[in-house]
C-alpha atoms as a PDB file:
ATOM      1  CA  UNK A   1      21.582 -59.891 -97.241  1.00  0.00           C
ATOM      2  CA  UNK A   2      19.752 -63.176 -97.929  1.00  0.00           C
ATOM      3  CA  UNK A   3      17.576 -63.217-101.254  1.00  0.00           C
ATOM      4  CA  UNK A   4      14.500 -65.617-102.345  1.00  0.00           C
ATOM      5  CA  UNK A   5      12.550 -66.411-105.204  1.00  0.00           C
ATOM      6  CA  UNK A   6       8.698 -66.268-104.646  1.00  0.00           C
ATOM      7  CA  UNK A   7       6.988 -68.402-107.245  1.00  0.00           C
ATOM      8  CA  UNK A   8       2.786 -67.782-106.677  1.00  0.00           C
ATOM      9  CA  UNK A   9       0.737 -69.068-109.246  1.00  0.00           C
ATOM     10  CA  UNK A  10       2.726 -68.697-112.532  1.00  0.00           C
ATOM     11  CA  UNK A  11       4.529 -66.256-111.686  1.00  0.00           C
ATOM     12  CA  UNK A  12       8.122 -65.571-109.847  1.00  0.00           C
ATOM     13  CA  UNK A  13       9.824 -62.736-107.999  1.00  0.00           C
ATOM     14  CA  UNK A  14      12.792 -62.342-106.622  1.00  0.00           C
ATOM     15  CA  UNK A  15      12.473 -60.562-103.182  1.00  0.00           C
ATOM     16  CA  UNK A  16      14.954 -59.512 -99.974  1.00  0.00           C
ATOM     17  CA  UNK A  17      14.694 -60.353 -96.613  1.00  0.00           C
ATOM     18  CA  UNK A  18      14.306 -57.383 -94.408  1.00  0.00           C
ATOM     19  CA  UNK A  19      17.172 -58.683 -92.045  1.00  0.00           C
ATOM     20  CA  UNK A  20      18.080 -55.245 -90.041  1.00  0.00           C
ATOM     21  CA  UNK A  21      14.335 -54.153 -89.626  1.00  0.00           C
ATOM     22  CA  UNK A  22      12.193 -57.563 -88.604  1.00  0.00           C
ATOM     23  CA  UNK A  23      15.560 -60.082 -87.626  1.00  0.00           C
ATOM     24  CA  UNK A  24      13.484 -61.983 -85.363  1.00  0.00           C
ATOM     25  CA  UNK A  25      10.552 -62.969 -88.172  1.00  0.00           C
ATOM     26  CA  UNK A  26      13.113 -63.207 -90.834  1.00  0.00           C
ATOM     27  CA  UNK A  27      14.947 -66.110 -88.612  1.00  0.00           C
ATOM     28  CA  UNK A  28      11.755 -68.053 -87.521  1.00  0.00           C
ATOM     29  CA  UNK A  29      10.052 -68.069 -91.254  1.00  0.00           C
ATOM     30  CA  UNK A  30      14.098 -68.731 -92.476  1.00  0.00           C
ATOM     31  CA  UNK A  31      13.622 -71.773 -89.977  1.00  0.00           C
ATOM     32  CA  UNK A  32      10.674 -73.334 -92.228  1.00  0.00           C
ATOM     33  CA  UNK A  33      12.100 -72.446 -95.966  1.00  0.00           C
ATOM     34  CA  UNK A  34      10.837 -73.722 -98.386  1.00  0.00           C
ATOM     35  CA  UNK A  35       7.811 -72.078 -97.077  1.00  0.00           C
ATOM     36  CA  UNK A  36       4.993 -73.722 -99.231  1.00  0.00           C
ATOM     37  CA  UNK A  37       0.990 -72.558 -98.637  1.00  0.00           C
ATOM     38  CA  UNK A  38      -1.511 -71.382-100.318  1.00  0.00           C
ATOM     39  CA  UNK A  39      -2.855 -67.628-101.263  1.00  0.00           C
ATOM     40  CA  UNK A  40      -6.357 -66.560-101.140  1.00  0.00           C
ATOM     41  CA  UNK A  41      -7.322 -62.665-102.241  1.00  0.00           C
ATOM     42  CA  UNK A  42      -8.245 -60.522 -98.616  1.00  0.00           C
ATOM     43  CA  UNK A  43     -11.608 -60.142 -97.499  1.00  0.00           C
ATOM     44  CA  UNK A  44     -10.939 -56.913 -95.161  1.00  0.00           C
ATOM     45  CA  UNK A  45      -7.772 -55.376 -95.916  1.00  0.00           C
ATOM     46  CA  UNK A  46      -8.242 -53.962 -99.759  1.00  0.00           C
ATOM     47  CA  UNK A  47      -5.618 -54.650-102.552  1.00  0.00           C
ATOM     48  CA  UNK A  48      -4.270 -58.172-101.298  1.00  0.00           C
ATOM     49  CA  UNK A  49      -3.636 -61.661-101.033  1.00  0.00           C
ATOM     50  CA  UNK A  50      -2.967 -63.798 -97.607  1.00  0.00           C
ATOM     51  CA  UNK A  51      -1.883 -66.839 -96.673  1.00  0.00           C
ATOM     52  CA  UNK A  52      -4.603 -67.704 -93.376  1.00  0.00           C
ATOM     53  CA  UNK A  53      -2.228 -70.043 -91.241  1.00  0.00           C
ATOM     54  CA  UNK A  54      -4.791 -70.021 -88.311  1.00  0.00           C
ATOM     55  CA  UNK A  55      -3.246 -71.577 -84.919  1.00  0.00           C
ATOM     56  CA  UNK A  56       0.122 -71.616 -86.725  1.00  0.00           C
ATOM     57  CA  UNK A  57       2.732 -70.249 -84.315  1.00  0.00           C
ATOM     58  CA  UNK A  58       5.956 -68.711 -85.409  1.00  0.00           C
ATOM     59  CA  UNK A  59       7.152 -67.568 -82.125  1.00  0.00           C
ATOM     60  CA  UNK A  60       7.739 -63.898 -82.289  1.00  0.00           C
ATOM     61  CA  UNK A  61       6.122 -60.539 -81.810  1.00  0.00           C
ATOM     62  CA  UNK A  62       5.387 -57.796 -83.230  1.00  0.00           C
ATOM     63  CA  UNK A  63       8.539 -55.492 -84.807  1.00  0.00           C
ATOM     64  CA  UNK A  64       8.869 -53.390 -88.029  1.00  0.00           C
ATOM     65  CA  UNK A  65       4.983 -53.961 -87.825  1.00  0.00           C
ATOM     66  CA  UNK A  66       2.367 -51.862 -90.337  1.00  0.00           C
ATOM     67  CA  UNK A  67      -1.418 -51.963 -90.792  1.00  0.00           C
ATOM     68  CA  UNK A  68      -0.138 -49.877 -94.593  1.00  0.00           C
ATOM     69  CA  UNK A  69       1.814 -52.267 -96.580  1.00  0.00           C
ATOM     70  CA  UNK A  70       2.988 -51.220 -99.602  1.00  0.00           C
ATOM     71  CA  UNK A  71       2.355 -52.916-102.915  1.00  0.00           C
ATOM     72  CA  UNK A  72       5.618 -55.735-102.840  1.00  0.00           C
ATOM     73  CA  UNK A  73       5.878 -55.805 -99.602  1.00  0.00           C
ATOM     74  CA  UNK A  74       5.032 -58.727 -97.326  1.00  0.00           C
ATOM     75  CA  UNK A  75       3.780 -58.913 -93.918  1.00  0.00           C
ATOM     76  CA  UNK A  76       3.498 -61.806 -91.292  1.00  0.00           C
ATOM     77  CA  UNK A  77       0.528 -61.232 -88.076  1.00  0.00           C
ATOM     78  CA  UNK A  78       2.206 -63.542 -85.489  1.00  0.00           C
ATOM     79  CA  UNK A  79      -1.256 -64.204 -84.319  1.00  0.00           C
ATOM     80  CA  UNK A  80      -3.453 -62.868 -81.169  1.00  0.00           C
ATOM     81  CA  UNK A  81      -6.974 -61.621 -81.789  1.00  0.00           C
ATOM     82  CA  UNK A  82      -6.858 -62.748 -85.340  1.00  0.00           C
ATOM     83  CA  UNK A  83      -5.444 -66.373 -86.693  1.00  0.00           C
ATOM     84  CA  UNK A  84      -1.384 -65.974 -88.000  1.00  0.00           C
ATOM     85  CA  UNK A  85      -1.262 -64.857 -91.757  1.00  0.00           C
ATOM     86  CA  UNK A  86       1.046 -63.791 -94.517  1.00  0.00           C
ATOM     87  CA  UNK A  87      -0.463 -60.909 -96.316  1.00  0.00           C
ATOM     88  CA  UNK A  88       1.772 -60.041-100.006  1.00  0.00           C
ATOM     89  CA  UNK A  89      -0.007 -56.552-100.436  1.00  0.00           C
ATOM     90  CA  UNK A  90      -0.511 -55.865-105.147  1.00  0.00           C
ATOM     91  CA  UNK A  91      -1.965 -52.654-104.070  1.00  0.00           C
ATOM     92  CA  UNK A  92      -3.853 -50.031-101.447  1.00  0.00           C
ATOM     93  CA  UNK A  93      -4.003 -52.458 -98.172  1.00  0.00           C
ATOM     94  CA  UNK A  94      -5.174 -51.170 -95.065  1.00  0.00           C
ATOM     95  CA  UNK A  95      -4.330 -54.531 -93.191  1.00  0.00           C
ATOM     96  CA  UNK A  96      -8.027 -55.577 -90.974  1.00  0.00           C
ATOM     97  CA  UNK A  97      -9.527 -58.678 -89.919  1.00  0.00           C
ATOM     98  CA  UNK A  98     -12.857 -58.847 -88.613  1.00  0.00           C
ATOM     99  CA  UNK A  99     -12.356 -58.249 -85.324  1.00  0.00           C
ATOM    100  CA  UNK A 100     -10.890 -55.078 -86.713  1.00  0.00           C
ATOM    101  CA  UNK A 101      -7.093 -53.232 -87.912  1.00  0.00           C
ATOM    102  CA  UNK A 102      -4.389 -55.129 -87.376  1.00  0.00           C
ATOM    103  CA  UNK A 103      -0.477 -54.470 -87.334  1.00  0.00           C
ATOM    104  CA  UNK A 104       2.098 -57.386 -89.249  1.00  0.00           C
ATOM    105  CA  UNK A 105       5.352 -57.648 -89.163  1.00  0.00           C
ATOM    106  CA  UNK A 106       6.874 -56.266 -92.748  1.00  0.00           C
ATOM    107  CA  UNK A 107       9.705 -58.709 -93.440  1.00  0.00           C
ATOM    108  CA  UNK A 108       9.409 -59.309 -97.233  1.00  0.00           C
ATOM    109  CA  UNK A 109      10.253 -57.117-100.026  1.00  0.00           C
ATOM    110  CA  UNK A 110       9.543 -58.489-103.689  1.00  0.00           C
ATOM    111  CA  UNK A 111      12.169 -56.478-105.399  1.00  0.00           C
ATOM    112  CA  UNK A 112      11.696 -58.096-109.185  1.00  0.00           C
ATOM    113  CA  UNK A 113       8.340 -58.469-111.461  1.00  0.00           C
ATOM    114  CA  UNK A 114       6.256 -55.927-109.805  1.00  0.00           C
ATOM    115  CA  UNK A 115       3.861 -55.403-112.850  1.00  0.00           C
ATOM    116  CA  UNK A 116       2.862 -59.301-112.034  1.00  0.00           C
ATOM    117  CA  UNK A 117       2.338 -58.550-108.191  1.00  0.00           C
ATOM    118  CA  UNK A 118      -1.017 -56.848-109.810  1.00  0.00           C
ATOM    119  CA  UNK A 119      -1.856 -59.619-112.465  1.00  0.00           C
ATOM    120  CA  UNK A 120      -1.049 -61.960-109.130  1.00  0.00           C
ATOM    121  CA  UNK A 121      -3.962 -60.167-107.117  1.00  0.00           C
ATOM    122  CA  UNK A 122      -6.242 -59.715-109.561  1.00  0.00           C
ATOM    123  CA  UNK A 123      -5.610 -63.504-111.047  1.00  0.00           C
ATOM    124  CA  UNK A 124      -6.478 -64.377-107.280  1.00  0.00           C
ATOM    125  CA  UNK A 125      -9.616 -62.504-106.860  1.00  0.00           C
ATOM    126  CA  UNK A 126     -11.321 -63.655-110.092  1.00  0.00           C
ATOM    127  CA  UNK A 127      -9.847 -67.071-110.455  1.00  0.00           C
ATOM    128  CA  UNK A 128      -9.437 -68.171-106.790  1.00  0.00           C
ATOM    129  CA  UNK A 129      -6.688 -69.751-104.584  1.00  0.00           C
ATOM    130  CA  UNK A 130      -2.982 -69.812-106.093  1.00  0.00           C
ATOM    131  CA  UNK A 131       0.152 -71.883-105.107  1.00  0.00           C
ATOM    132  CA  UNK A 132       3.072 -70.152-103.398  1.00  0.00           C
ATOM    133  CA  UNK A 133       6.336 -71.154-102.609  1.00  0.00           C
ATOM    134  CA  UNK A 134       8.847 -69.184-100.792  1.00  0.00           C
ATOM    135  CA  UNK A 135      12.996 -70.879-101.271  1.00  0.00           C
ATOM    136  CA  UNK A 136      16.019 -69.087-100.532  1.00  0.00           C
ATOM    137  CA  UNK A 137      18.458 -68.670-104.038  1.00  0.00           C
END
């Protein structure tokens, strides 16, 4: 089982690739480690923050896909009606755009620091747009 460290703003987590459930999303986002963007706090989708890679393309479709992550987990929307994003959910997400509820790919579990997942969306919604690095350990 590959691990990473997430660092997003000042903080760091150590997370797990979800190899057996999303394989194909795993390998392409494995492909572009260290993953380095930006995330903004969700306009739609509740208790989140997302990285909005618009035209981006990382080549895969949907599997292990839920509109309900849970708080630590992330997902990736491969793109279609909506641009391609990362979404980390801190809390109650119902995952939306506005052209309505969307499905991502979960392939991202942050398995360390979870207390800080909350001070990471709430940092994001008052202060605005963090750093976020994603590096395989």
């Amino acid at each position: 089982m590959s691990k990473l460290r997430i660092t997003a703003g000042p903080f760091t987590f150590d997370a797990r690739f979800e190899e057996e459930l999303a394989p194909q999303t795993v390998a392409a986002f494995k492909a572009q480690m260290p993953f380095v963007s930006k995330v903004v706090h969700v306009r739609w989708s509740g208790e989140g923050v997302w990285m909005p890679l618009g035209d981006h393309q990382f080549g895969v479709g949907y599997e292990n896909h839920t509109s309900y992550p849970a708080p630590g987990q992330i997902i990736l929307y491969p793109g279609g009606i909506s641009e391609t994003e990362i979404l980390l959910a801190y809390g109650g997400v119902q995952f939306a755009s506005k052209v309505g509820q969307l499905a991502g790919n979960h392939f991202i579990t942050i398995t360390s620091n979870l207390d800080d997942v909350v001070k990471l969306g709430k940092m994001t919604l008052w202060q605005g747009a963090q750093d976020i690095r994603f590096e395989l350990v």
